[in-house]
PDB file of N, CA and C in Angstrom:
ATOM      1  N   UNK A   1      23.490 -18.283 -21.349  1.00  0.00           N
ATOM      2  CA  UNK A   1      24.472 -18.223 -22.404  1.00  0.00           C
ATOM      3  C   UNK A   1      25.483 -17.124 -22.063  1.00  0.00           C
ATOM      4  N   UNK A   2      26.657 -17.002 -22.575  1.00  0.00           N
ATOM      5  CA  UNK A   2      27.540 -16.327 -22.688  1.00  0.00           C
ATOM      6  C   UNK A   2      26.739 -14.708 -22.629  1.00  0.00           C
ATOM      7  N   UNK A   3      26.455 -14.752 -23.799  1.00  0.00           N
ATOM      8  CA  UNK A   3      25.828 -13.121 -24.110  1.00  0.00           C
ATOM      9  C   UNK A   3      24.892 -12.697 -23.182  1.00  0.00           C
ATOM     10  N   UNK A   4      24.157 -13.739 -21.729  1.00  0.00           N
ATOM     11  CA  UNK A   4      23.658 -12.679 -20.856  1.00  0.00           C
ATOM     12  C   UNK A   4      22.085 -13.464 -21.419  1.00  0.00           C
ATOM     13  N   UNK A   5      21.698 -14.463 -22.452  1.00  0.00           N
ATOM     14  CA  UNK A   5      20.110 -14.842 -22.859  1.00  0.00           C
ATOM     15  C   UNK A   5      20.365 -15.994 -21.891  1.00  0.00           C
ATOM     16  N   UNK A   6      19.079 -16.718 -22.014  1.00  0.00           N
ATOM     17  CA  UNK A   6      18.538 -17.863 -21.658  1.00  0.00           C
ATOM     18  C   UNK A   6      18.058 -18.602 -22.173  1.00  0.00           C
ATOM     19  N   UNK A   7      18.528 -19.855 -22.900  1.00  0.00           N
ATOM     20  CA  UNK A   7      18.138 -20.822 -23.831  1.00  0.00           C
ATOM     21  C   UNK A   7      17.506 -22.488 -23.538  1.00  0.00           C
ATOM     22  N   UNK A   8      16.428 -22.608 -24.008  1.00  0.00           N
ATOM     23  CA  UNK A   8      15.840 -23.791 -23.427  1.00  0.00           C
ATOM     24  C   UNK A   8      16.309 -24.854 -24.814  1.00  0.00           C
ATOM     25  N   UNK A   9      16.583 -26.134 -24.112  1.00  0.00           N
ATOM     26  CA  UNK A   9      17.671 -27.213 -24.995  1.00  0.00           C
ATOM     27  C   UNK A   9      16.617 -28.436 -23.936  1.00  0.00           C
ATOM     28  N   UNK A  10      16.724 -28.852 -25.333  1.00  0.00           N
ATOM     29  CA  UNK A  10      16.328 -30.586 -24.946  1.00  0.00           C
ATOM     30  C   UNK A  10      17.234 -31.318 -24.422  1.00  0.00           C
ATOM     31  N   UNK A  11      16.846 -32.712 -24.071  1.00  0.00           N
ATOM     32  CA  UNK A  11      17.676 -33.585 -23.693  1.00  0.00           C
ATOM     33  C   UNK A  11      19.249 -33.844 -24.245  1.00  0.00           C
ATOM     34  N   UNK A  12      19.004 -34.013 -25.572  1.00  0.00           N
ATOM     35  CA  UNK A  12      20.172 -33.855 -26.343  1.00  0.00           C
ATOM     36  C   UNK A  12      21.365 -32.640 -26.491  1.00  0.00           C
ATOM     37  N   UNK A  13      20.702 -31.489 -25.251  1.00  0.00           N
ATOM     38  CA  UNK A  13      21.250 -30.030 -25.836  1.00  0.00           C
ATOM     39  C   UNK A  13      20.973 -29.197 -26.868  1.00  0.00           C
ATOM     40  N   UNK A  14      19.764 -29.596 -28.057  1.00  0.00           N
ATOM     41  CA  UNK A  14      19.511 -28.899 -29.301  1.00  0.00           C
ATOM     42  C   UNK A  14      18.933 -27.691 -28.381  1.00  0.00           C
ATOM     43  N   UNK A  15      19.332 -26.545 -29.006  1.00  0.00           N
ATOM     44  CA  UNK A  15      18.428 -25.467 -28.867  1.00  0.00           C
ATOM     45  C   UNK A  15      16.969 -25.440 -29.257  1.00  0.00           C
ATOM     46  N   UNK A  16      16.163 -25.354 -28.214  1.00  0.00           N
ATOM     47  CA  UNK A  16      14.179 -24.976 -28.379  1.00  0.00           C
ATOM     48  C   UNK A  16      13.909 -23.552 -28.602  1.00  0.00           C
ATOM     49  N   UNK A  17      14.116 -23.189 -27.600  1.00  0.00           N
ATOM     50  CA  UNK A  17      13.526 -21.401 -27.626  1.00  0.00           C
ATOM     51  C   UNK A  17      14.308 -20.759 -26.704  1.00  0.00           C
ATOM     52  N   UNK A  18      14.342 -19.582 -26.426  1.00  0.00           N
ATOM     53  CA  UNK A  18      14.956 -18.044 -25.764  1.00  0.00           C
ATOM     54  C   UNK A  18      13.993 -17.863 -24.640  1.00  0.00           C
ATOM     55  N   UNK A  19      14.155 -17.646 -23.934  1.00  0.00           N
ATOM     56  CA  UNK A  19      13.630 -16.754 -22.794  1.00  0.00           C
ATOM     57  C   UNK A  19      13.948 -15.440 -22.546  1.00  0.00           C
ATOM     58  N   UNK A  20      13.377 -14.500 -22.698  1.00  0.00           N
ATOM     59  CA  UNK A  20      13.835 -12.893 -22.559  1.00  0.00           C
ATOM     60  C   UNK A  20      13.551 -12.126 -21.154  1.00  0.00           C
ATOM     61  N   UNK A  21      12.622 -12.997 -20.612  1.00  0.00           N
ATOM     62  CA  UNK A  21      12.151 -12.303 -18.978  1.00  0.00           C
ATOM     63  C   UNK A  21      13.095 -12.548 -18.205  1.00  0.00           C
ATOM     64  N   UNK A  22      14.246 -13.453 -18.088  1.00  0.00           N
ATOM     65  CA  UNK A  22      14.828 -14.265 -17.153  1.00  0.00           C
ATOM     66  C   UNK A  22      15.999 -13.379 -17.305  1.00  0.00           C
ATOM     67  N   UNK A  23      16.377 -12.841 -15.422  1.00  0.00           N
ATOM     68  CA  UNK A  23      18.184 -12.354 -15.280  1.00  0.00           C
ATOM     69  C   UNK A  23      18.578 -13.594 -14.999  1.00  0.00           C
ATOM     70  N   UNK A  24      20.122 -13.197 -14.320  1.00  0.00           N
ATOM     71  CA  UNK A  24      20.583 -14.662 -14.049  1.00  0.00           C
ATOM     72  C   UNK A  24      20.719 -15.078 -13.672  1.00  0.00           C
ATOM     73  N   UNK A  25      19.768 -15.438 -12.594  1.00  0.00           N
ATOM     74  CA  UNK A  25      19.509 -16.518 -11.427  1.00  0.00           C
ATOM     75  C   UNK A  25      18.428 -17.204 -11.789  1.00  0.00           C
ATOM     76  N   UNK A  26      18.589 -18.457 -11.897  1.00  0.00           N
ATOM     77  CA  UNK A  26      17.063 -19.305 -12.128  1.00  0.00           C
ATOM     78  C   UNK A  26      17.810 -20.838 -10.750  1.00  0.00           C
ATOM     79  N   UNK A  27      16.301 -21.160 -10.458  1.00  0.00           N
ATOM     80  CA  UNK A  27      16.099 -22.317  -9.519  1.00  0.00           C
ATOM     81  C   UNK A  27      14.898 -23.009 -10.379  1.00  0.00           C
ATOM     82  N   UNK A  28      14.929 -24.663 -10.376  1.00  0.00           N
ATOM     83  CA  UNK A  28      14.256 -24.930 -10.619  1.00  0.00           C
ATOM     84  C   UNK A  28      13.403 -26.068  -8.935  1.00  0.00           C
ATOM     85  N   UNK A  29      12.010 -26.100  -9.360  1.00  0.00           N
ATOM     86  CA  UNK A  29      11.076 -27.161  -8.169  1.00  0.00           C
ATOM     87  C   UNK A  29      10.875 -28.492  -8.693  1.00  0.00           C
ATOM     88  N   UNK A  30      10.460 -29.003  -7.586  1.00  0.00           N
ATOM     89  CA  UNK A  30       9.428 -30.139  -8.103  1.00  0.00           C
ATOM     90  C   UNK A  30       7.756 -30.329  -7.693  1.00  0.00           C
ATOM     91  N   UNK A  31       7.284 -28.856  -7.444  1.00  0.00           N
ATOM     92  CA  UNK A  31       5.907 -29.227  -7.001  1.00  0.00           C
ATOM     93  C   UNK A  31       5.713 -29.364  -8.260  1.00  0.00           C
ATOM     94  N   UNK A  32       4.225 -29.926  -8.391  1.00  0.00           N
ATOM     95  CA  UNK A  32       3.759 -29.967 -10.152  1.00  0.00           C
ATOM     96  C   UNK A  32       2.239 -28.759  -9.667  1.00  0.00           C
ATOM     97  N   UNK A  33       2.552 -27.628 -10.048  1.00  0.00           N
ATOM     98  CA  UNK A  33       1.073 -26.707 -10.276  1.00  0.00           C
ATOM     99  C   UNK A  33       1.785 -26.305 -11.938  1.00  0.00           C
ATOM    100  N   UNK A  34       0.237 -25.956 -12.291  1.00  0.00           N
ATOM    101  CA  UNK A  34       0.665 -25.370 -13.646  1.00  0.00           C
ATOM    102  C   UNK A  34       0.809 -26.475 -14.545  1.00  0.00           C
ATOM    103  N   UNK A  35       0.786 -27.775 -14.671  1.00  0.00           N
ATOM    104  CA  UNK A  35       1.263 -28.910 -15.195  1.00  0.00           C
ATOM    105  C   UNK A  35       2.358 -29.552 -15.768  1.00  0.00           C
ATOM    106  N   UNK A  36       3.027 -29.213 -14.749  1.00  0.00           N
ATOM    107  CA  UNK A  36       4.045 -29.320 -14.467  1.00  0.00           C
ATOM    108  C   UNK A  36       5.596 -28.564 -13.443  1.00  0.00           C
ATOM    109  N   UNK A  37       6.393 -28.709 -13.420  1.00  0.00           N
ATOM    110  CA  UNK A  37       7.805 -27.726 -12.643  1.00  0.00           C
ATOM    111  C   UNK A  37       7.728 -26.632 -12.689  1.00  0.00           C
ATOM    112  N   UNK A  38       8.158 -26.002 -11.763  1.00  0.00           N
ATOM    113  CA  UNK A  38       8.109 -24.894 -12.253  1.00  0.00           C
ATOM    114  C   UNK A  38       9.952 -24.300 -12.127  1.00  0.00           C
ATOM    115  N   UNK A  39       9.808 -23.266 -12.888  1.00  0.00           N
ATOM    116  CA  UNK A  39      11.487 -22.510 -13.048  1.00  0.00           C
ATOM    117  C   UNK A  39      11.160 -21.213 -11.908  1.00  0.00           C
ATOM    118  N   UNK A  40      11.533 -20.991 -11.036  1.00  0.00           N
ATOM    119  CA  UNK A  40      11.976 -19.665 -10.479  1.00  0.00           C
ATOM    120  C   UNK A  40      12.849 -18.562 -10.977  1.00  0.00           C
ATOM    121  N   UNK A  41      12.722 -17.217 -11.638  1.00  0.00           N
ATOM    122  CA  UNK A  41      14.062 -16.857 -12.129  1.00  0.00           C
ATOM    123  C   UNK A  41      13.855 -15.287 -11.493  1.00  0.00           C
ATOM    124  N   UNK A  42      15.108 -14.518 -11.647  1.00  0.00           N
ATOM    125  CA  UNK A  42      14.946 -13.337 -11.456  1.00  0.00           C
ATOM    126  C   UNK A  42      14.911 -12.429 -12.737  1.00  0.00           C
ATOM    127  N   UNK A  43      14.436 -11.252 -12.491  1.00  0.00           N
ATOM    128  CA  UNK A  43      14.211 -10.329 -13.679  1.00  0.00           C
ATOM    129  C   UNK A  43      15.606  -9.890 -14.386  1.00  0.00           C
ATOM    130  N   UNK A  44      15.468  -9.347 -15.250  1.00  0.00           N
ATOM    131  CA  UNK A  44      16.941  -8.606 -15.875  1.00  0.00           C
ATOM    132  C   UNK A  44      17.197  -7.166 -15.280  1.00  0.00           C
ATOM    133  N   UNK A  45      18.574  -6.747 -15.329  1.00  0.00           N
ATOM    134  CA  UNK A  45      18.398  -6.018 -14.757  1.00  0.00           C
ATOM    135  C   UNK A  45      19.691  -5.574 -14.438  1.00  0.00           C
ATOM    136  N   UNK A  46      20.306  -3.933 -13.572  1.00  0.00           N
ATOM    137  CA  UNK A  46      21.681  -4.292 -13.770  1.00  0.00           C
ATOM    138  C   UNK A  46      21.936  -4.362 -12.114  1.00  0.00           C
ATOM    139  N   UNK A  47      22.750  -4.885 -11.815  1.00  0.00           N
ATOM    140  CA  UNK A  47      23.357  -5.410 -10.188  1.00  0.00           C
ATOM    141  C   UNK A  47      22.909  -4.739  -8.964  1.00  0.00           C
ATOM    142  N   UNK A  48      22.823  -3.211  -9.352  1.00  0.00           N
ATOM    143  CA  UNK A  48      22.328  -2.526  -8.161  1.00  0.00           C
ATOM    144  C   UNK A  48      20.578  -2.244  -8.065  1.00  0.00           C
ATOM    145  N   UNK A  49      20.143  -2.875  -9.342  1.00  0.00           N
ATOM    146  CA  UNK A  49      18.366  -2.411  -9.319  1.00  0.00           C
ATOM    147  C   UNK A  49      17.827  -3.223  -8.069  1.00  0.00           C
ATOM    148  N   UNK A  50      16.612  -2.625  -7.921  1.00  0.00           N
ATOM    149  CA  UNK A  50      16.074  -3.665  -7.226  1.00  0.00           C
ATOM    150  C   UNK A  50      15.201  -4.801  -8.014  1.00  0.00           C
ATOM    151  N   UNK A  51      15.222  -6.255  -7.156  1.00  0.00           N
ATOM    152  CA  UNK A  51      15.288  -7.065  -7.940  1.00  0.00           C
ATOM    153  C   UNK A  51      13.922  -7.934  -7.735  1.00  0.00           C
ATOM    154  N   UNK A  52      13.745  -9.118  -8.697  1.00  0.00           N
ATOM    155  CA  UNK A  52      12.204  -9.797  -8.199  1.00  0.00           C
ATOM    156  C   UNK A  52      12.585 -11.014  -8.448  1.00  0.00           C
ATOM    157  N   UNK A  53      11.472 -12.153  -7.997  1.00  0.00           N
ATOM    158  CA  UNK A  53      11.549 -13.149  -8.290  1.00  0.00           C
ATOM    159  C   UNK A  53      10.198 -13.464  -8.760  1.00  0.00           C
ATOM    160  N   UNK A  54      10.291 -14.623  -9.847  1.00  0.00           N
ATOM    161  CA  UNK A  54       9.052 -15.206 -10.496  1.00  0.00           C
ATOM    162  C   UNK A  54       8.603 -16.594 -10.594  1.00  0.00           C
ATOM    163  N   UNK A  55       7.405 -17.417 -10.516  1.00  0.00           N
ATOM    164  CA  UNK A  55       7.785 -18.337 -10.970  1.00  0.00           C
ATOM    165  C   UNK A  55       7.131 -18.721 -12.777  1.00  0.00           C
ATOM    166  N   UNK A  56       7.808 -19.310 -13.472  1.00  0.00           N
ATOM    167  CA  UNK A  56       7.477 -19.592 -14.245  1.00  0.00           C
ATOM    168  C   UNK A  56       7.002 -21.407 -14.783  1.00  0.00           C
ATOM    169  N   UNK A  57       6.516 -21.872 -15.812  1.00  0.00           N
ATOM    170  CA  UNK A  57       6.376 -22.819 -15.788  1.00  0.00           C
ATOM    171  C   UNK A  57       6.680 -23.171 -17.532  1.00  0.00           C
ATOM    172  N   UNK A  58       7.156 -23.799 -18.196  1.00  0.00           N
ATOM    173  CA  UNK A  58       7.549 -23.729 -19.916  1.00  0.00           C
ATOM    174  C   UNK A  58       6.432 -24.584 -20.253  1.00  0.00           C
ATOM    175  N   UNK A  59       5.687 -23.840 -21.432  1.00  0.00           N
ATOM    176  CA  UNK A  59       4.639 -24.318 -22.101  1.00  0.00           C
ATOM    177  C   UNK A  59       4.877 -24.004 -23.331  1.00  0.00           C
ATOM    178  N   UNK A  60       4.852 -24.871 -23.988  1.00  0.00           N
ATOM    179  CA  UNK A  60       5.062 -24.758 -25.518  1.00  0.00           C
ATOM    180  C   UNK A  60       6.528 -23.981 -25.997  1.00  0.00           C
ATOM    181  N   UNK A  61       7.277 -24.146 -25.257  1.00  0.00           N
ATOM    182  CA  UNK A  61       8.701 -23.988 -25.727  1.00  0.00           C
ATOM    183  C   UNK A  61       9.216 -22.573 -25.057  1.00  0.00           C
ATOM    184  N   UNK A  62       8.051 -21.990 -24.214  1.00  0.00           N
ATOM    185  CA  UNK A  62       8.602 -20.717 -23.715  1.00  0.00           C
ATOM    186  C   UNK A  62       7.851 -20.611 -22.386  1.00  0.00           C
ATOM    187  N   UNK A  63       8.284 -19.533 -21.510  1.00  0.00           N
ATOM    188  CA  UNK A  63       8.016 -19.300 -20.094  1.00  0.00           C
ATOM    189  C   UNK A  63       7.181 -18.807 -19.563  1.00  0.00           C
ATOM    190  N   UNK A  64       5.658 -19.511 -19.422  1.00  0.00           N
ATOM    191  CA  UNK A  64       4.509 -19.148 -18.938  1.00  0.00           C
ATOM    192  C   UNK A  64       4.362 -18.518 -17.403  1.00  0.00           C
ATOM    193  N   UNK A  65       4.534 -16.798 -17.081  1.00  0.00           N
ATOM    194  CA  UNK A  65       4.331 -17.002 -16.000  1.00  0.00           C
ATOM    195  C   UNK A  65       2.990 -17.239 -14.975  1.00  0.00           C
ATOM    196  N   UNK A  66       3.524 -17.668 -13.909  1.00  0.00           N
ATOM    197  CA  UNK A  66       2.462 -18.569 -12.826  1.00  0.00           C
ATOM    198  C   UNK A  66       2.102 -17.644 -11.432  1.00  0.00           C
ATOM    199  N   UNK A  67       2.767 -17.095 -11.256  1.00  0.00           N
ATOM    200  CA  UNK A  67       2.818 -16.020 -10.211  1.00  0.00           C
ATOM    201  C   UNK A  67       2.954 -14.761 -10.434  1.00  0.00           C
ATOM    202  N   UNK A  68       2.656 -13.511  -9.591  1.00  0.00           N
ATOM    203  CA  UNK A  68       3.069 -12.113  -9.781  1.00  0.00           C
ATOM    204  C   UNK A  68       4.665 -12.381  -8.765  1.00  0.00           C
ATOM    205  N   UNK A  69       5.248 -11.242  -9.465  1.00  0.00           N
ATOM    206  CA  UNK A  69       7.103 -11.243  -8.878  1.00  0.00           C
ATOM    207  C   UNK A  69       6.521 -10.679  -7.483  1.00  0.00           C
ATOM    208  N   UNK A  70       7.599 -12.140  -6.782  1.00  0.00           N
ATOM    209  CA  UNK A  70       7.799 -11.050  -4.961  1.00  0.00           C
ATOM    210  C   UNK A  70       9.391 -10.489  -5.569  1.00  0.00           C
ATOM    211  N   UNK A  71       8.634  -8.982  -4.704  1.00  0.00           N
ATOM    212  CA  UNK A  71       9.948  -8.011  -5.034  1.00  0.00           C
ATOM    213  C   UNK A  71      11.334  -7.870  -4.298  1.00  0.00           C
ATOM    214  N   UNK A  72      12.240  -7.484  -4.329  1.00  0.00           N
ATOM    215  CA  UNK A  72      13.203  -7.121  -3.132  1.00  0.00           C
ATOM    216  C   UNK A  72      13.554  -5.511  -3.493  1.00  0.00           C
ATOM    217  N   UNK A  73      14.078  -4.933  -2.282  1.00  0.00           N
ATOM    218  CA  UNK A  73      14.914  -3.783  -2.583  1.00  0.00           C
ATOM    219  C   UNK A  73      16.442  -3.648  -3.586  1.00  0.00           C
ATOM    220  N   UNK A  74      16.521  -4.921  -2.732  1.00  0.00           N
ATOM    221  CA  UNK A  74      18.165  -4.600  -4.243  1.00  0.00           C
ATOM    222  C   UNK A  74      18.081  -6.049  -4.882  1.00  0.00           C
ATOM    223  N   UNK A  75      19.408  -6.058  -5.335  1.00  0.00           N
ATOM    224  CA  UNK A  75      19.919  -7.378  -5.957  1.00  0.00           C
ATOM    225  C   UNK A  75      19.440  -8.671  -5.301  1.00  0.00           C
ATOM    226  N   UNK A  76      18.672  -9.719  -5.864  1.00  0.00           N
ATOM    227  CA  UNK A  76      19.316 -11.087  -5.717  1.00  0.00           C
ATOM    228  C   UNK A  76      20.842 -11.689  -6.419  1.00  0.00           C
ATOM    229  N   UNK A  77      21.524 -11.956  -4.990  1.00  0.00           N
ATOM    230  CA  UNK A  77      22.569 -12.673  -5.430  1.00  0.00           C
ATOM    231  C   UNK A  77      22.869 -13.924  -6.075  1.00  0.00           C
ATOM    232  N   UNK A  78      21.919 -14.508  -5.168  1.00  0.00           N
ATOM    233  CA  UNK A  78      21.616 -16.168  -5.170  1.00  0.00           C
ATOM    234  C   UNK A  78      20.395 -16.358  -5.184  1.00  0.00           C
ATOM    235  N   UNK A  79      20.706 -17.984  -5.786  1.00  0.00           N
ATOM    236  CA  UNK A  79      18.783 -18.547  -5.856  1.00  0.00           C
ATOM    237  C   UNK A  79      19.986 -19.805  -5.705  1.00  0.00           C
ATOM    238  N   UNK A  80      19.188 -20.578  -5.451  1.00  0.00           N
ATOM    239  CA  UNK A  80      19.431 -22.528  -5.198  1.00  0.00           C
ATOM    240  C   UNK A  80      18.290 -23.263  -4.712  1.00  0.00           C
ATOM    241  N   UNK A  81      17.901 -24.233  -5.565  1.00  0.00           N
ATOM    242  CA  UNK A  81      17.037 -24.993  -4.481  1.00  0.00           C
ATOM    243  C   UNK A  81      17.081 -25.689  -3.477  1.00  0.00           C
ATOM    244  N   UNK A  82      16.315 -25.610  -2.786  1.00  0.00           N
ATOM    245  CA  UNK A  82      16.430 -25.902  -1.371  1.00  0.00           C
ATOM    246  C   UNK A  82      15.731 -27.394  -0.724  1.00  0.00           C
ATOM    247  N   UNK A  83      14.387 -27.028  -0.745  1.00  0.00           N
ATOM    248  CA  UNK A  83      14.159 -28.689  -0.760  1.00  0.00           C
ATOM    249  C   UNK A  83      13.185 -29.033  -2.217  1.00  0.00           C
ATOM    250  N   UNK A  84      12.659 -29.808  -2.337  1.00  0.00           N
ATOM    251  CA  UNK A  84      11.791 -29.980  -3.747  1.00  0.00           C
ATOM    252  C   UNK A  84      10.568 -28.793  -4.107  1.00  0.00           C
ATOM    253  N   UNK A  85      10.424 -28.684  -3.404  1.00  0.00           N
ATOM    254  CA  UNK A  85       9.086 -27.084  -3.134  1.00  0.00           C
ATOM    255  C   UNK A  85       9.827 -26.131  -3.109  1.00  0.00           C
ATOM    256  N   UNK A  86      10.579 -25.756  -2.968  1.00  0.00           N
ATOM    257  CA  UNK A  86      11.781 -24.472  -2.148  1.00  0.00           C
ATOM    258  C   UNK A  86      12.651 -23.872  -2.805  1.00  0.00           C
ATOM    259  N   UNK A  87      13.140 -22.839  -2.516  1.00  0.00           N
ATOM    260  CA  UNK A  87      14.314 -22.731  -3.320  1.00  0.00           C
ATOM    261  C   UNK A  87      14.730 -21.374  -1.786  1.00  0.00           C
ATOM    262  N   UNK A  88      16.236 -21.232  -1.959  1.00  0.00           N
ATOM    263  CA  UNK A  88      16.909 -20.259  -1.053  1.00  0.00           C
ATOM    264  C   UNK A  88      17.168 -18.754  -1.668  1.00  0.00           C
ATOM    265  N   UNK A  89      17.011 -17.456  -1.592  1.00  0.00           N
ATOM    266  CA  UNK A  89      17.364 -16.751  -2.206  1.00  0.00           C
ATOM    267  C   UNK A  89      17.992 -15.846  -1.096  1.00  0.00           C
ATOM    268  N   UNK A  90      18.987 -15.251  -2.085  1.00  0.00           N
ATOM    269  CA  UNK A  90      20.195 -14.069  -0.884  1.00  0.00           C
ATOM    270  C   UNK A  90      19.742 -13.098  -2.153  1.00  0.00           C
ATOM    271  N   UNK A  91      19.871 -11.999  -0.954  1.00  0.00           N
ATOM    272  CA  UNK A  91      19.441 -10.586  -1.371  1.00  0.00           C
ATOM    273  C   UNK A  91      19.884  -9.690  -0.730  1.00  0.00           C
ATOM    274  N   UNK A  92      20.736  -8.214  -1.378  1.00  0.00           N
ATOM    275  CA  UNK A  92      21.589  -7.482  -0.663  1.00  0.00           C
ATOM    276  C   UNK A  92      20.837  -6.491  -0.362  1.00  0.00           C
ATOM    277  N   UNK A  93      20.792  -5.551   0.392  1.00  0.00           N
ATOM    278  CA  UNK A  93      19.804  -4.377   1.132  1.00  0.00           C
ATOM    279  C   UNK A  93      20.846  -3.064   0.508  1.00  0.00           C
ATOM    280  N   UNK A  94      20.127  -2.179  -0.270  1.00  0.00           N
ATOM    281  CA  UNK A  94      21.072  -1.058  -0.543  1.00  0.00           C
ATOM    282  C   UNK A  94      21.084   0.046   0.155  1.00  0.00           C
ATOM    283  N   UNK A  95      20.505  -0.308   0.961  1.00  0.00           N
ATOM    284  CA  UNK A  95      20.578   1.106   2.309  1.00  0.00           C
ATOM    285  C   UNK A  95      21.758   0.447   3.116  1.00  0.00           C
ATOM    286  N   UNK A  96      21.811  -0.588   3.676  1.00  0.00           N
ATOM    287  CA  UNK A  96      22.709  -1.524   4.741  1.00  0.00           C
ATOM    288  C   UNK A  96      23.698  -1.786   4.107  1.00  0.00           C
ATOM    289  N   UNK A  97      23.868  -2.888   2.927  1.00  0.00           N
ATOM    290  CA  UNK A  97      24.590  -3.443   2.381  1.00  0.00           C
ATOM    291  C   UNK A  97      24.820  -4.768   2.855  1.00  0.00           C
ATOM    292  N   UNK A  98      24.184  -4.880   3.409  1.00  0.00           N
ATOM    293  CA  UNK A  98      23.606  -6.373   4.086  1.00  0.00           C
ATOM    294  C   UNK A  98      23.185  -6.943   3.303  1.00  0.00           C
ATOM    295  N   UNK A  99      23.222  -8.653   3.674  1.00  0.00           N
ATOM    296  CA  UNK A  99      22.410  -9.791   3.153  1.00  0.00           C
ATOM    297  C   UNK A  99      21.757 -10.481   3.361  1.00  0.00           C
ATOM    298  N   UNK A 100      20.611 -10.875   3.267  1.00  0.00           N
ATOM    299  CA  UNK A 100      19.854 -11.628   4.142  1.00  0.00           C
ATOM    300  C   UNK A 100      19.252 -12.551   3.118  1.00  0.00           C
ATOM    301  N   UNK A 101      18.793 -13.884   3.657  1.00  0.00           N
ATOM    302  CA  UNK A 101      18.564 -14.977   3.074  1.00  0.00           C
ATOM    303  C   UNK A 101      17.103 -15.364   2.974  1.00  0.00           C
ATOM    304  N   UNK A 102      16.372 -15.561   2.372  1.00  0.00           N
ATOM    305  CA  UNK A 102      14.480 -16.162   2.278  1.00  0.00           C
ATOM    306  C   UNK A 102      14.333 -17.430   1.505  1.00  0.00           C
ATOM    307  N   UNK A 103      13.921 -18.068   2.104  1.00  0.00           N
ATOM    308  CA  UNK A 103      12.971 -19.600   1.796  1.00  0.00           C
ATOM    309  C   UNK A 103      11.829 -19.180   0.876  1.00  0.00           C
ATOM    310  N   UNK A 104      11.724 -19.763  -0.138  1.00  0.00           N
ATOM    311  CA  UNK A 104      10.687 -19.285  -0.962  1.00  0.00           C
ATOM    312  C   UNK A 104       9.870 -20.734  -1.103  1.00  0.00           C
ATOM    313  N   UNK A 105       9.013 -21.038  -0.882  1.00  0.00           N
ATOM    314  CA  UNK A 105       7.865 -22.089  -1.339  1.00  0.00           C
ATOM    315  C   UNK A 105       6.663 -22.117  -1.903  1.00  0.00           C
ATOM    316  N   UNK A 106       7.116 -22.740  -3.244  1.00  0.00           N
ATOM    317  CA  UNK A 106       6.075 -23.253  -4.029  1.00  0.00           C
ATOM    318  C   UNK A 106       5.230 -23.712  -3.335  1.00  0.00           C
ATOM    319  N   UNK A 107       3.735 -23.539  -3.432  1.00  0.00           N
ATOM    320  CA  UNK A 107       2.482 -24.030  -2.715  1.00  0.00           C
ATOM    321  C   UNK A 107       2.023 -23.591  -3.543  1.00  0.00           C
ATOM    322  N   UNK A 108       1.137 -25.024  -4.155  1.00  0.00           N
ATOM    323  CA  UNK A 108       0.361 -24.866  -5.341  1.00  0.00           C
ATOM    324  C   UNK A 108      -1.614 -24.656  -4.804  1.00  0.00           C
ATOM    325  N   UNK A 109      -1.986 -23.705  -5.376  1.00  0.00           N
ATOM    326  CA  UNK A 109      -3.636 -23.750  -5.090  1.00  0.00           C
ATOM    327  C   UNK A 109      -4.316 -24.574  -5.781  1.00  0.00           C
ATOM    328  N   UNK A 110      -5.810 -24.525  -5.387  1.00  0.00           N
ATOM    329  CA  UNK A 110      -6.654 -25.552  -5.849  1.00  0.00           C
ATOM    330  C   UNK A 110      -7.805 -25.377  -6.705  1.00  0.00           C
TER     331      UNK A 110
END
């Protein structure tokens, strides 16, 4: 949303529920662990923190997480998915100021 939240909307667009864990990068998958998709998002946070990624999965109208956050040193810039399991994330280095790019894959356990 405008104001910086994250709002989960049905098919129609009605508003469901808020998400408060989520900054503003989200990717979504298609493995099914958890029972169902899962959402990838990053934490809140302001541009220069260092940053994480999560995955989550929506259960009952809000964001169950499924994983502990892999961390980075600074910012994620980007998230996109990549292939159906996957998603791409760019992340800036605050010592360098560099960017470098990671493949993230969903692999669900048993």
């Amino acid at each position: 949303m405008l104001d910086g939240s994250t709002e989960i909307f049905d098919a129609w667009l009605d508003p469901l529920g808020a998400v408060t864990s989520w900054g503003s990068d989200i990717a979504g998958t298609e493995a099914r662990c958890g029972g169902g998709s899962q959402v990838l998002a990053t934490r809140p946070g302001d541009a220069g923190d260092p940053d994480a990624i999560q995955a989550f999965a929506i259960v009952n109208l809000a964001a169950a997480p499924l994983t502990a956050p892999v961390e980075f040193a600074g910012p994620v810039t980007a998230l996109w998915p990549s292939t159906p399991t996957s998603v791409v994330a760019v992340a800036r280095d605050p010592l360098t100021g560099r960017y470098a790019a990671y493949v993230i894959t969903v692999v669900c356990g048993s």
